[in-house]
Protein backbone atom coordinates (compact mmCIF):
# COMPACT_ATOMS: atom_id res chain seq x y z
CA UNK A 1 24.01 -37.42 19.78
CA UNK A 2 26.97 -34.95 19.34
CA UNK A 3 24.63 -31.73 19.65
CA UNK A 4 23.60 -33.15 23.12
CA UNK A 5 27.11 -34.32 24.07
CA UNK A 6 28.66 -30.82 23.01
CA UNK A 7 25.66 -29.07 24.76
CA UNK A 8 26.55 -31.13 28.08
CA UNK A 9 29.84 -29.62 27.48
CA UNK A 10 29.34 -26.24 27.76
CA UNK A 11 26.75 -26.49 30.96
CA UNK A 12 30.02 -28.13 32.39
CA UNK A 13 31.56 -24.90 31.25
CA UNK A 14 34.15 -27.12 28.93
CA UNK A 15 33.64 -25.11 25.43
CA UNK A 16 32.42 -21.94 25.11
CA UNK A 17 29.73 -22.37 22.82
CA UNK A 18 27.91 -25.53 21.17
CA UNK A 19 28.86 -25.44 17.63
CA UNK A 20 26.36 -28.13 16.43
CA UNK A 21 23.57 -26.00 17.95
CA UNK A 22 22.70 -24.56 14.18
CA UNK A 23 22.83 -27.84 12.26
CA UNK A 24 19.60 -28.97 11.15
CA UNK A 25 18.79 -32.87 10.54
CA UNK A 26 16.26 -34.35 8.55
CA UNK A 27 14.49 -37.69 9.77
CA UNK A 28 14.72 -39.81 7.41
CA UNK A 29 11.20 -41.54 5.65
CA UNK A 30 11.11 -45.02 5.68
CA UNK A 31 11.02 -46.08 1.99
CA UNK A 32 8.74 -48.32 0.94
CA UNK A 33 8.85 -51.78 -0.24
CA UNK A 34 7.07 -54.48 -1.95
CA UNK A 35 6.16 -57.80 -0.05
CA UNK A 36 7.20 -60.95 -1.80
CA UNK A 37 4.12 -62.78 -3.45
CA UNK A 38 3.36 -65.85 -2.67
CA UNK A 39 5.53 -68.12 -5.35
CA UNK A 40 8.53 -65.31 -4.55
CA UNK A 41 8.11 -66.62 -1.03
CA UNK A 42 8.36 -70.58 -2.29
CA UNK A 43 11.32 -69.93 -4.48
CA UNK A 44 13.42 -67.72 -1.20
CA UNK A 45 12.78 -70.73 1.01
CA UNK A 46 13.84 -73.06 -1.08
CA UNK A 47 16.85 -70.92 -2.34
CA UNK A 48 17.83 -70.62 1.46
CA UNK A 49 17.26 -74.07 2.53
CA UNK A 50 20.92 -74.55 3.77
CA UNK A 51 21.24 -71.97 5.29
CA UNK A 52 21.72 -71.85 9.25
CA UNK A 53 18.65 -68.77 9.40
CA UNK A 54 16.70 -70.89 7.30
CA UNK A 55 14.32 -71.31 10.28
CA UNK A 56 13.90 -68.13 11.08
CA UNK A 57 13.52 -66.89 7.53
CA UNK A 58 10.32 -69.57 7.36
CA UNK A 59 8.86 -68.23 10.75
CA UNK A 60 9.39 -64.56 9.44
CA UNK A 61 7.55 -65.68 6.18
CA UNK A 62 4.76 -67.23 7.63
CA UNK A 63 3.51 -64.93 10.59
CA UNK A 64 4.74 -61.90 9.69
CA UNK A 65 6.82 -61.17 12.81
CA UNK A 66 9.26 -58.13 12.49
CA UNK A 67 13.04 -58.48 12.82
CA UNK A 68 12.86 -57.64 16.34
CA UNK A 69 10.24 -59.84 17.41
CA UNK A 70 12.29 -62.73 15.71
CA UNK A 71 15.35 -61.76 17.14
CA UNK A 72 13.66 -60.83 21.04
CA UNK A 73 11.67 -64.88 20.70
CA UNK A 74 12.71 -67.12 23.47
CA UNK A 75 11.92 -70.75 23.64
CA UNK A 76 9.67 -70.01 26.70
CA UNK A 77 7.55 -68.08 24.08
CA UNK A 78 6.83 -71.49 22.34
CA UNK A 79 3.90 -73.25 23.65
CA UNK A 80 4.48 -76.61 22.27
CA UNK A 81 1.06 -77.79 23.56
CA UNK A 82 -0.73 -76.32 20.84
CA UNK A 83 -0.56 -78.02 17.28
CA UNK A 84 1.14 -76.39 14.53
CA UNK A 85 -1.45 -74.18 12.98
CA UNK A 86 -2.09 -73.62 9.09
CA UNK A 87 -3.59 -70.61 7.57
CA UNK A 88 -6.28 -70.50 6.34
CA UNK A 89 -7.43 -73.36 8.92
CA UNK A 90 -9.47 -75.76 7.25
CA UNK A 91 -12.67 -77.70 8.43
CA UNK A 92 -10.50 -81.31 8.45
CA UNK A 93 -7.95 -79.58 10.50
CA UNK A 94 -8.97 -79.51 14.67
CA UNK A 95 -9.11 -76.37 15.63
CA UNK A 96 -6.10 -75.22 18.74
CA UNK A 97 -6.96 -75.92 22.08
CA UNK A 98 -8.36 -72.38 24.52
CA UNK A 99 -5.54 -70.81 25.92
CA UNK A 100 -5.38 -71.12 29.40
CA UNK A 101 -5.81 -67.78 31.54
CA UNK A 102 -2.46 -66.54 32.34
């Protein structure tokens, strides 16, 4: 962001010369992580359980959304006429109703 702001700078004739022009940056690599097993998963829920995110700590557990989904969900995105689903669906469980064409 500076190299562009200082290079805007001397199109506009403001500094003579763009001194960050030379600097190299790295991207960084995402690191990588470990998911939380299943009784990891039990004991974090439960350890939360108080806590105001506590919901969306659950729905991040269960379907896997990133933290941008989560945070970009709206309650128009809920369509409450579905039942709640459970994974992996069993044969006593009724299976979700067809989604209507949009």
């Amino acid at each position: 962001m500076l190299k562009s702001a200082l290079e805007h700078a001397v199109r506009e004739e403001e500094i003579p010369r763009n001194v960050a022009r030379n600097v190299r940056t790295g991207t960084p690599r995402p690191g990588r992580f470990e998911p939380l097993t299943a009784d990891e998963a039990r004991q974090f829920l439960t350890a939360a359980q108080e806590h105001r995110l506590h919901a969306l700590f659950e729905l991040a557990l269960h379907t896997g959304l990133r933290k941008g989904e989560l945070l970009g969900l709206r309650w128009e995105d809920l369509d409450t006429r579905c039942p709640p689903r459970r994974w992996p669906p069993s044969a006593a469980s009724p299976s979700p109703p067809a989604a209507s064409p949009r």
